[in-house]
C-alpha atoms as a PDB file:
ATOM      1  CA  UNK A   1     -56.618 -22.393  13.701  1.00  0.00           C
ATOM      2  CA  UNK A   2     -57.847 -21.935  17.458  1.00  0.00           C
ATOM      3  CA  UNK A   3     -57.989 -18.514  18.775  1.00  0.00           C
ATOM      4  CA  UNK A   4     -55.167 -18.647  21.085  1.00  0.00           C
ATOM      5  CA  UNK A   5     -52.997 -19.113  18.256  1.00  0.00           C
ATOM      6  CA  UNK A   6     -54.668 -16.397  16.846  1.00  0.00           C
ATOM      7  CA  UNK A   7     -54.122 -13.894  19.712  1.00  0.00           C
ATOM      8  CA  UNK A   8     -50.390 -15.255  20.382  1.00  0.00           C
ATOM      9  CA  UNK A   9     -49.805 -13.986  16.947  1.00  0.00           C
ATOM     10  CA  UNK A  10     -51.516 -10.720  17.299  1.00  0.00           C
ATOM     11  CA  UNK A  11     -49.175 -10.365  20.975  1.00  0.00           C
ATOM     12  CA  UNK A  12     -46.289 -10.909  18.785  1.00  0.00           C
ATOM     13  CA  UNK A  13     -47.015  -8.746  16.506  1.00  0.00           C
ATOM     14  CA  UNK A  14     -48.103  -6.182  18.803  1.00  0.00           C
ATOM     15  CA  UNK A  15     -45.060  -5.678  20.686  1.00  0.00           C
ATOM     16  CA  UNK A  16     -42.831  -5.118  17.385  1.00  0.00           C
ATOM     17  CA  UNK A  17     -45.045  -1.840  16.466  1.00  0.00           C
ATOM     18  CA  UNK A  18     -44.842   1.418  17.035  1.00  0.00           C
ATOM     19  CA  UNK A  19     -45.155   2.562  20.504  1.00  0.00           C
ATOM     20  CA  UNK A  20     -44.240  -0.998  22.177  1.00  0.00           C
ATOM     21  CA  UNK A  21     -40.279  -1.034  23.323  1.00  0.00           C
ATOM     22  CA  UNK A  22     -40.127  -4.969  24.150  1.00  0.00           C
ATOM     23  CA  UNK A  23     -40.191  -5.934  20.404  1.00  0.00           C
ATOM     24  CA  UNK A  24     -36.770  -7.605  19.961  1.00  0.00           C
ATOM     25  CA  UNK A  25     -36.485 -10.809  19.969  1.00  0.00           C
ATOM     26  CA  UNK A  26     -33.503 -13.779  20.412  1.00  0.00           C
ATOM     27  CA  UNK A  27     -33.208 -15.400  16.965  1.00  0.00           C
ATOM     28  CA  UNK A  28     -34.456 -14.526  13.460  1.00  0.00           C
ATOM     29  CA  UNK A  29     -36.466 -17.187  12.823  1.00  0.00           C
ATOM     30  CA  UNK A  30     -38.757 -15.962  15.659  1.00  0.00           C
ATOM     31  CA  UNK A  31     -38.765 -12.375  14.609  1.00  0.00           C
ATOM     32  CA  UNK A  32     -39.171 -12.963  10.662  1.00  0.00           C
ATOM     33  CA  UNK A  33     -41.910 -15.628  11.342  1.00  0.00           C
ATOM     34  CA  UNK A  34     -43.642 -13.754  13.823  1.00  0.00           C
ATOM     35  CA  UNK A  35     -43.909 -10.891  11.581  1.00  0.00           C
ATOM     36  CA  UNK A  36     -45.056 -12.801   8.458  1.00  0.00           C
ATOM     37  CA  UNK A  37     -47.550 -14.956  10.334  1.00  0.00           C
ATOM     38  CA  UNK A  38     -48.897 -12.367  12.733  1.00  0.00           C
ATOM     39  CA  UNK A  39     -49.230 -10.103  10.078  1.00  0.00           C
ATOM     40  CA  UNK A  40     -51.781 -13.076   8.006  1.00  0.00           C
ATOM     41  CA  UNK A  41     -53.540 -13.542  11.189  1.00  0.00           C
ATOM     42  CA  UNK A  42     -54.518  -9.895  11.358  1.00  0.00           C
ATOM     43  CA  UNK A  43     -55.843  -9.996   7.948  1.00  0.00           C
ATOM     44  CA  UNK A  44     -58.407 -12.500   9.384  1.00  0.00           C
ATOM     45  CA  UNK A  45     -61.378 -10.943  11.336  1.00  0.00           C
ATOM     46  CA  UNK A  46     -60.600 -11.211  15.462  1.00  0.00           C
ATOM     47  CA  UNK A  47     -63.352  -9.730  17.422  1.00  0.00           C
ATOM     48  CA  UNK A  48     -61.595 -10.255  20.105  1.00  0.00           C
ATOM     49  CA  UNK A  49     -58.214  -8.550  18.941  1.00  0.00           C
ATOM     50  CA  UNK A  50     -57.548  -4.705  20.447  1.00  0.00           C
ATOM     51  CA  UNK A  51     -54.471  -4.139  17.724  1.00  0.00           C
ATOM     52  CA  UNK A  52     -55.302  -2.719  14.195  1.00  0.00           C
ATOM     53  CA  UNK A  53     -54.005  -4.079  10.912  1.00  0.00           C
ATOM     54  CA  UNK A  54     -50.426  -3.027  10.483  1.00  0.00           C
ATOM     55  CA  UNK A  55     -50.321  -1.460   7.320  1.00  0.00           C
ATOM     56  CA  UNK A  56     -47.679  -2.899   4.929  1.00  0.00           C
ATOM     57  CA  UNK A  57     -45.183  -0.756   5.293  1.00  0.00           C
ATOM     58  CA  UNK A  58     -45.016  -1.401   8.985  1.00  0.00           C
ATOM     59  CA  UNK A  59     -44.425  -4.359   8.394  1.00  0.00           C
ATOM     60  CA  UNK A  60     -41.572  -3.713   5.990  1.00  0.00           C
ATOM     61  CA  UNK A  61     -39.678  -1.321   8.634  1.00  0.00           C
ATOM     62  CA  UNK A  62     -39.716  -4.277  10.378  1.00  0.00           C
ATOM     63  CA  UNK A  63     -38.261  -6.420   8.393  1.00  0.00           C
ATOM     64  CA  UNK A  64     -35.349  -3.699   7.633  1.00  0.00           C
ATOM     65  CA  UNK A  65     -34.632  -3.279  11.554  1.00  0.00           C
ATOM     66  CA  UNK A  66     -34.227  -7.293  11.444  1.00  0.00           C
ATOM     67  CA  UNK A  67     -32.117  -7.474   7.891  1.00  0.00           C
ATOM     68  CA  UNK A  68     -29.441  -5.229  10.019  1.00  0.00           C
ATOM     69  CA  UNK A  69     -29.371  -7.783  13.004  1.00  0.00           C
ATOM     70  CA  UNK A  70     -28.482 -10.613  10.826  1.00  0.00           C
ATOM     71  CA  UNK A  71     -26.122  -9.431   7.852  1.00  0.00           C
ATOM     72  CA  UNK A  72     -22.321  -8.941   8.654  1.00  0.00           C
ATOM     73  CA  UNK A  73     -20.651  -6.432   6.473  1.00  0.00           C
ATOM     74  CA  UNK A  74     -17.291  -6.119   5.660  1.00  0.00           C
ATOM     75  CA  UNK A  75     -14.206  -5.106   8.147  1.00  0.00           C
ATOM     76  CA  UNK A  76     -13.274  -1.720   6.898  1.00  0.00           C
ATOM     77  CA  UNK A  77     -17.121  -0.981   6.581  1.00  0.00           C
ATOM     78  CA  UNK A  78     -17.190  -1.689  10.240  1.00  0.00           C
ATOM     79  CA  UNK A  79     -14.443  -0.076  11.174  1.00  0.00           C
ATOM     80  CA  UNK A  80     -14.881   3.211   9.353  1.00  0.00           C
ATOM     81  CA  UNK A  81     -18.348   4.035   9.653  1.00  0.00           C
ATOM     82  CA  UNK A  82     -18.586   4.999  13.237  1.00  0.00           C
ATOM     83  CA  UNK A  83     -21.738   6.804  14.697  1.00  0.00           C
ATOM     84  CA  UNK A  84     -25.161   5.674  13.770  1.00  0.00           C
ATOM     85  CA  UNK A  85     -26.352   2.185  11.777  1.00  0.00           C
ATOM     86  CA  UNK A  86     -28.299   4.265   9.044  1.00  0.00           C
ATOM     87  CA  UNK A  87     -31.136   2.693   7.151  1.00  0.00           C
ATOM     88  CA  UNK A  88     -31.804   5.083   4.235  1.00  0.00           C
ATOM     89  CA  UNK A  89     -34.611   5.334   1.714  1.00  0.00           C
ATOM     90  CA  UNK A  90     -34.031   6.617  -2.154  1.00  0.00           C
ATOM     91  CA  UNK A  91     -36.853   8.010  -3.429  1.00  0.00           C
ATOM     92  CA  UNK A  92     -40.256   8.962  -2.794  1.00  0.00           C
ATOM     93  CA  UNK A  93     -40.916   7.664   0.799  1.00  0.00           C
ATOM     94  CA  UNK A  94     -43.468   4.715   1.418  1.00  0.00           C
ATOM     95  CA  UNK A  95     -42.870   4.368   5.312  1.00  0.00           C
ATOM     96  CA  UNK A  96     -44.018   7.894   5.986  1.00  0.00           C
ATOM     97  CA  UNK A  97     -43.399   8.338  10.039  1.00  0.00           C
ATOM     98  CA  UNK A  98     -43.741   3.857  10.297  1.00  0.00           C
ATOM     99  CA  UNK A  99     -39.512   3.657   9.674  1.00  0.00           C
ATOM    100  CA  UNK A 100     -38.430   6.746  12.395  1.00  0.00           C
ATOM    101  CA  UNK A 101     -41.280   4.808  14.790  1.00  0.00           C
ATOM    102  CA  UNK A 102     -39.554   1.602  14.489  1.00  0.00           C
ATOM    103  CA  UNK A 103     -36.049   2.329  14.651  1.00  0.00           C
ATOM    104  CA  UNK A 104     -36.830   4.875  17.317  1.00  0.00           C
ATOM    105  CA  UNK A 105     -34.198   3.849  20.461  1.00  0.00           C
ATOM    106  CA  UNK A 106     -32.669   0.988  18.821  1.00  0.00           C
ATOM    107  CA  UNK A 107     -29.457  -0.435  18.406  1.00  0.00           C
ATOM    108  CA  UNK A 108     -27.634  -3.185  16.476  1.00  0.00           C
ATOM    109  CA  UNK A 109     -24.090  -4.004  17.913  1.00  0.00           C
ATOM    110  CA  UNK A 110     -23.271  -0.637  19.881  1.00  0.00           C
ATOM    111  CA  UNK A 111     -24.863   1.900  16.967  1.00  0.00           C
ATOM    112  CA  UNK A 112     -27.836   3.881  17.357  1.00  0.00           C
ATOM    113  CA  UNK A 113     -29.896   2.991  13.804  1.00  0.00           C
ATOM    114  CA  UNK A 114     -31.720   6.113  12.616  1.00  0.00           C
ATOM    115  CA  UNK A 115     -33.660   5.778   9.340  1.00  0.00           C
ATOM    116  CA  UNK A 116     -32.183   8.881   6.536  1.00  0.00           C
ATOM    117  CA  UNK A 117     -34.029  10.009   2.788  1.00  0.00           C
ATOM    118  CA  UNK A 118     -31.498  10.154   0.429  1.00  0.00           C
ATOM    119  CA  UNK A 119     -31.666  12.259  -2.799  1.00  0.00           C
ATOM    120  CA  UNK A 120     -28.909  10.040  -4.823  1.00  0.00           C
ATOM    121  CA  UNK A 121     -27.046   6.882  -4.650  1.00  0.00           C
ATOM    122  CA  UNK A 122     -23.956   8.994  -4.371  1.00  0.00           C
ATOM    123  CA  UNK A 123     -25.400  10.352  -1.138  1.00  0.00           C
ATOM    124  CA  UNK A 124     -25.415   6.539   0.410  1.00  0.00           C
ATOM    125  CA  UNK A 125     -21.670   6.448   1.463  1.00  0.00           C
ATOM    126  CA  UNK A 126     -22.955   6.128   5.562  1.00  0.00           C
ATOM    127  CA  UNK A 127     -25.979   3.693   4.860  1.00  0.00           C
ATOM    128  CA  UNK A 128     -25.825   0.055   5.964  1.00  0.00           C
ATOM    129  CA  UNK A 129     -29.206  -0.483   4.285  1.00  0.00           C
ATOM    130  CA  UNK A 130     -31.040   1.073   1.298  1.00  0.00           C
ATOM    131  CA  UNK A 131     -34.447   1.002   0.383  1.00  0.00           C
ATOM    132  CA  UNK A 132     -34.852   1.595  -3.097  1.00  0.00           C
ATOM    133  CA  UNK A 133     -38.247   3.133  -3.775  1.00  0.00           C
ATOM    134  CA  UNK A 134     -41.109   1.757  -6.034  1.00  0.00           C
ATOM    135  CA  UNK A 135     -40.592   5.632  -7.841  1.00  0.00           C
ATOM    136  CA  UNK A 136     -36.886   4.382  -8.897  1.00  0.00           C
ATOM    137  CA  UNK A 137     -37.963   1.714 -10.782  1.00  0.00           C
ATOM    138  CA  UNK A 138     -37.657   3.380 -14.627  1.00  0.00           C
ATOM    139  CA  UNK A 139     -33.926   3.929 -13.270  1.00  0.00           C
ATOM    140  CA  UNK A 140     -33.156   1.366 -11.350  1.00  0.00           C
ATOM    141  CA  UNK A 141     -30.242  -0.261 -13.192  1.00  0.00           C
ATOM    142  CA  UNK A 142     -28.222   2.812 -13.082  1.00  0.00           C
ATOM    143  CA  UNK A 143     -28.837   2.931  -9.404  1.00  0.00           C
ATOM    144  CA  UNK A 144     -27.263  -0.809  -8.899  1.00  0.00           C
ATOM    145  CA  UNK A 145     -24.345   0.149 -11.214  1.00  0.00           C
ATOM    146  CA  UNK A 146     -23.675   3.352  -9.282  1.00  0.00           C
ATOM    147  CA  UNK A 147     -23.404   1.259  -6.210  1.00  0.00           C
ATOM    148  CA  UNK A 148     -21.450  -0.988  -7.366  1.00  0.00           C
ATOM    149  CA  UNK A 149     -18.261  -1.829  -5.003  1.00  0.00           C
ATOM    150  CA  UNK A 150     -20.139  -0.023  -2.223  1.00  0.00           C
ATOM    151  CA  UNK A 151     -21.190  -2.137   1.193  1.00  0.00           C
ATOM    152  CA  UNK A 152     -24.711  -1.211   1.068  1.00  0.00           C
ATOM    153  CA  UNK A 153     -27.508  -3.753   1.540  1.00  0.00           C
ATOM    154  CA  UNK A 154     -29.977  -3.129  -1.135  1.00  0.00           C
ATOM    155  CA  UNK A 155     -33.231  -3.762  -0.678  1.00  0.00           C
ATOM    156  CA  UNK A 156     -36.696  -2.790  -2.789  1.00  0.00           C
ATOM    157  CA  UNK A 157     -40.363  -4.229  -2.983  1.00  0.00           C
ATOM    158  CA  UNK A 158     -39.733  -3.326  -6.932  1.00  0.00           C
ATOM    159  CA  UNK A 159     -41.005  -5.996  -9.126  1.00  0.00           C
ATOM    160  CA  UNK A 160     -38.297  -8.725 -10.467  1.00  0.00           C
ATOM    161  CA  UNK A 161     -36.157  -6.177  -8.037  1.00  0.00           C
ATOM    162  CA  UNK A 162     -33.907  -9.285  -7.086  1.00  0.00           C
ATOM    163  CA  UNK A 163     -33.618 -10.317 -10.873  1.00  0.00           C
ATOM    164  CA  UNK A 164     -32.045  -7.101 -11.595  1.00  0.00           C
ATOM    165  CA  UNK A 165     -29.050  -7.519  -8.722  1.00  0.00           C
ATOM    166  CA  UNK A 166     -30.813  -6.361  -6.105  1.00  0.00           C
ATOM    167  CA  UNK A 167     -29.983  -8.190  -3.016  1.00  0.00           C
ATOM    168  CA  UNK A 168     -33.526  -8.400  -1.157  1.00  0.00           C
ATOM    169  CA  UNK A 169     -36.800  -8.082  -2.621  1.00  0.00           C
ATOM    170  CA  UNK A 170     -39.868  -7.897  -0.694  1.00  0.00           C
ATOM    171  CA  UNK A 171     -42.386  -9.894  -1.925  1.00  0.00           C
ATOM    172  CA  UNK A 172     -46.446 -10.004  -1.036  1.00  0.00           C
ATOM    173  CA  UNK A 173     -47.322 -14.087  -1.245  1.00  0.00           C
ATOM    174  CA  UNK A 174     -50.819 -15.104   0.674  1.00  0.00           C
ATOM    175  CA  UNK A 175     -51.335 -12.029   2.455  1.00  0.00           C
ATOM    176  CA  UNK A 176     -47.838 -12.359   3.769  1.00  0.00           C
ATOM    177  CA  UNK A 177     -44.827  -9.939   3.581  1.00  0.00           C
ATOM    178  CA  UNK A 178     -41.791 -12.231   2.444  1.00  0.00           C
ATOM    179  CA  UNK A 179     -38.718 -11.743   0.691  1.00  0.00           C
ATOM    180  CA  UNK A 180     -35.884 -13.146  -1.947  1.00  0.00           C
ATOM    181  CA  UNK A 181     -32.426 -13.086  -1.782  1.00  0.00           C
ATOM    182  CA  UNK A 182     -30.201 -12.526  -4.504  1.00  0.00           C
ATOM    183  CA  UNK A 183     -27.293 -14.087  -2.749  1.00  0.00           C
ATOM    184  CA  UNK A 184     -24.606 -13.464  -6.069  1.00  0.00           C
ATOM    185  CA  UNK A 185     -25.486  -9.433  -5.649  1.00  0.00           C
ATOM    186  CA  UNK A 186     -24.729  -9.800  -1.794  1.00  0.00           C
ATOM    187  CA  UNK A 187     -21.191 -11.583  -1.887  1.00  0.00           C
ATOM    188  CA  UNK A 188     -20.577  -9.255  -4.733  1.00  0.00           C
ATOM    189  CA  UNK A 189     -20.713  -6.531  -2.279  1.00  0.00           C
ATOM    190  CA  UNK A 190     -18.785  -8.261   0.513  1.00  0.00           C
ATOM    191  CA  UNK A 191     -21.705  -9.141   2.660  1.00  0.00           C
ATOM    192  CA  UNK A 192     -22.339 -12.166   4.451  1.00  0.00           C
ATOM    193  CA  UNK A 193     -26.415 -12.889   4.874  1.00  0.00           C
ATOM    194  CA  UNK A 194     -27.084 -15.499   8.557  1.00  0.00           C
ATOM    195  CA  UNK A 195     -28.171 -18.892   7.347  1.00  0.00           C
ATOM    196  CA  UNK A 196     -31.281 -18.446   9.575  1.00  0.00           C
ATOM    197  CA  UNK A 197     -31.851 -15.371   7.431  1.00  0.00           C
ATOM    198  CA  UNK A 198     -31.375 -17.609   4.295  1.00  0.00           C
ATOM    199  CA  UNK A 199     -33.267 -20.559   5.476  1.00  0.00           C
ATOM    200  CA  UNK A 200     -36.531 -18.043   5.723  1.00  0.00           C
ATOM    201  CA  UNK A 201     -35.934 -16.727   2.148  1.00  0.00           C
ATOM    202  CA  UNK A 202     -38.980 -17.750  -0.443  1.00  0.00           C
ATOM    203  CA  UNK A 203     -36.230 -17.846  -3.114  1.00  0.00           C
ATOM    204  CA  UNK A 204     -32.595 -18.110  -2.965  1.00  0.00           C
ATOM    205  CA  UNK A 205     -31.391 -16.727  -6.155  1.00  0.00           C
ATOM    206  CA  UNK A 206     -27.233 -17.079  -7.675  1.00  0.00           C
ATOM    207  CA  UNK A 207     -26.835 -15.406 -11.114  1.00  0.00           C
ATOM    208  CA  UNK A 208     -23.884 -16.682 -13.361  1.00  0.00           C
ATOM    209  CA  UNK A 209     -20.845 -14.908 -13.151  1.00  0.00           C
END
């Protein structure tokens, strides 16, 4: 791999984190791909390179921002949440300050998205996206089943997380941040996942009915 590559990768990368503003990008192959491989370069020594490592969970905000931008939820889900595009997190919190960084000033359609901590499922009514927490995992099944019939994305770096009907599972494969899709979970729930977003999925998964 030449350096240029290297450093195009660590530009990419660069402008996504915190304290850059110029980190969207057009399509979702560029910004999931950009993440995943500028995150591996990084994890190769760069003299050369001025950014630091992103830490994981970086990473992960990241990839929630861009899971918003490329899932279409249902009309009245649309229609009657009005405000803010809320990405919440049940549970302890991994992210610390990384998520409110991220989503800091950005929008997806005309919403401001502003990251929440949520005690409860109950307490998810206004969230477009959930993080379930690694600390949820002993409970985890009664947290699907309590949001069951409810428009929420659903999304955890839980072990076998998309085996138990959760929708996306991030998933740590050669140094790289990926993810699975339990596709059955999401059209359960009314959602419709991009093909792009599909297409970069490490696993596609559809449970029998």
């Amino acid at each position: 791999m030449t350096f240029t590559r290297q450093l195009q990768g660590i530009e990419v990368l660069g402008s996504m984190l915190p304290g850059r503003r110029t980190w969207r990008v057009p399509n979702l192959r560029t910004a999931l791909t950009a993440i995943a491989m500028a995150y591996a370069l990084l994890a190769v020594p760069i003299t050369h390179a001025q950014s630091p490592k992103p830490s994981d969970y970086e990473v992960k905000a990241a990839y929630l921002y861009n899971f918003g931008r490329f899932v279409e939820w249902p009309a009245p889900v649309t229609t009657t949440r009005t405000g803010s595009f809320a990405i919440c997190v049940l549970g302890e919190d991994p992210f610390g300050p990384a998520l409110d960084v991220t989503l800091a000033g950005e929008m997806i359609g005309n919403q401001k998205v502003v990251a929440r901590r949520i005690p409860s499922p109950r307490d998810s009514v206004d969230c477009r996206i959930l993080f379930i927490s690694s600390s949820e995992a002993s409970r985890l099944n009664k947290i699907i089943d309590a949001l069951d019939n409810s428009a929420v994305l659903t999304v955890s770096d839980i072990p076998q997380f998309s085996r138990h009907r959760g929708m996306i599972q991030l998933v740590l494969e050669e140094n790289r941040i990926r993810f699975e899709v339990n596709l059955t979970a999401t059209q359960h729930a009314g959602l419709t996942l991009s093909s792009e977003l599909l297409k970069l999925a490490t696993a596609v998964r559809r449970d029998r009915d």
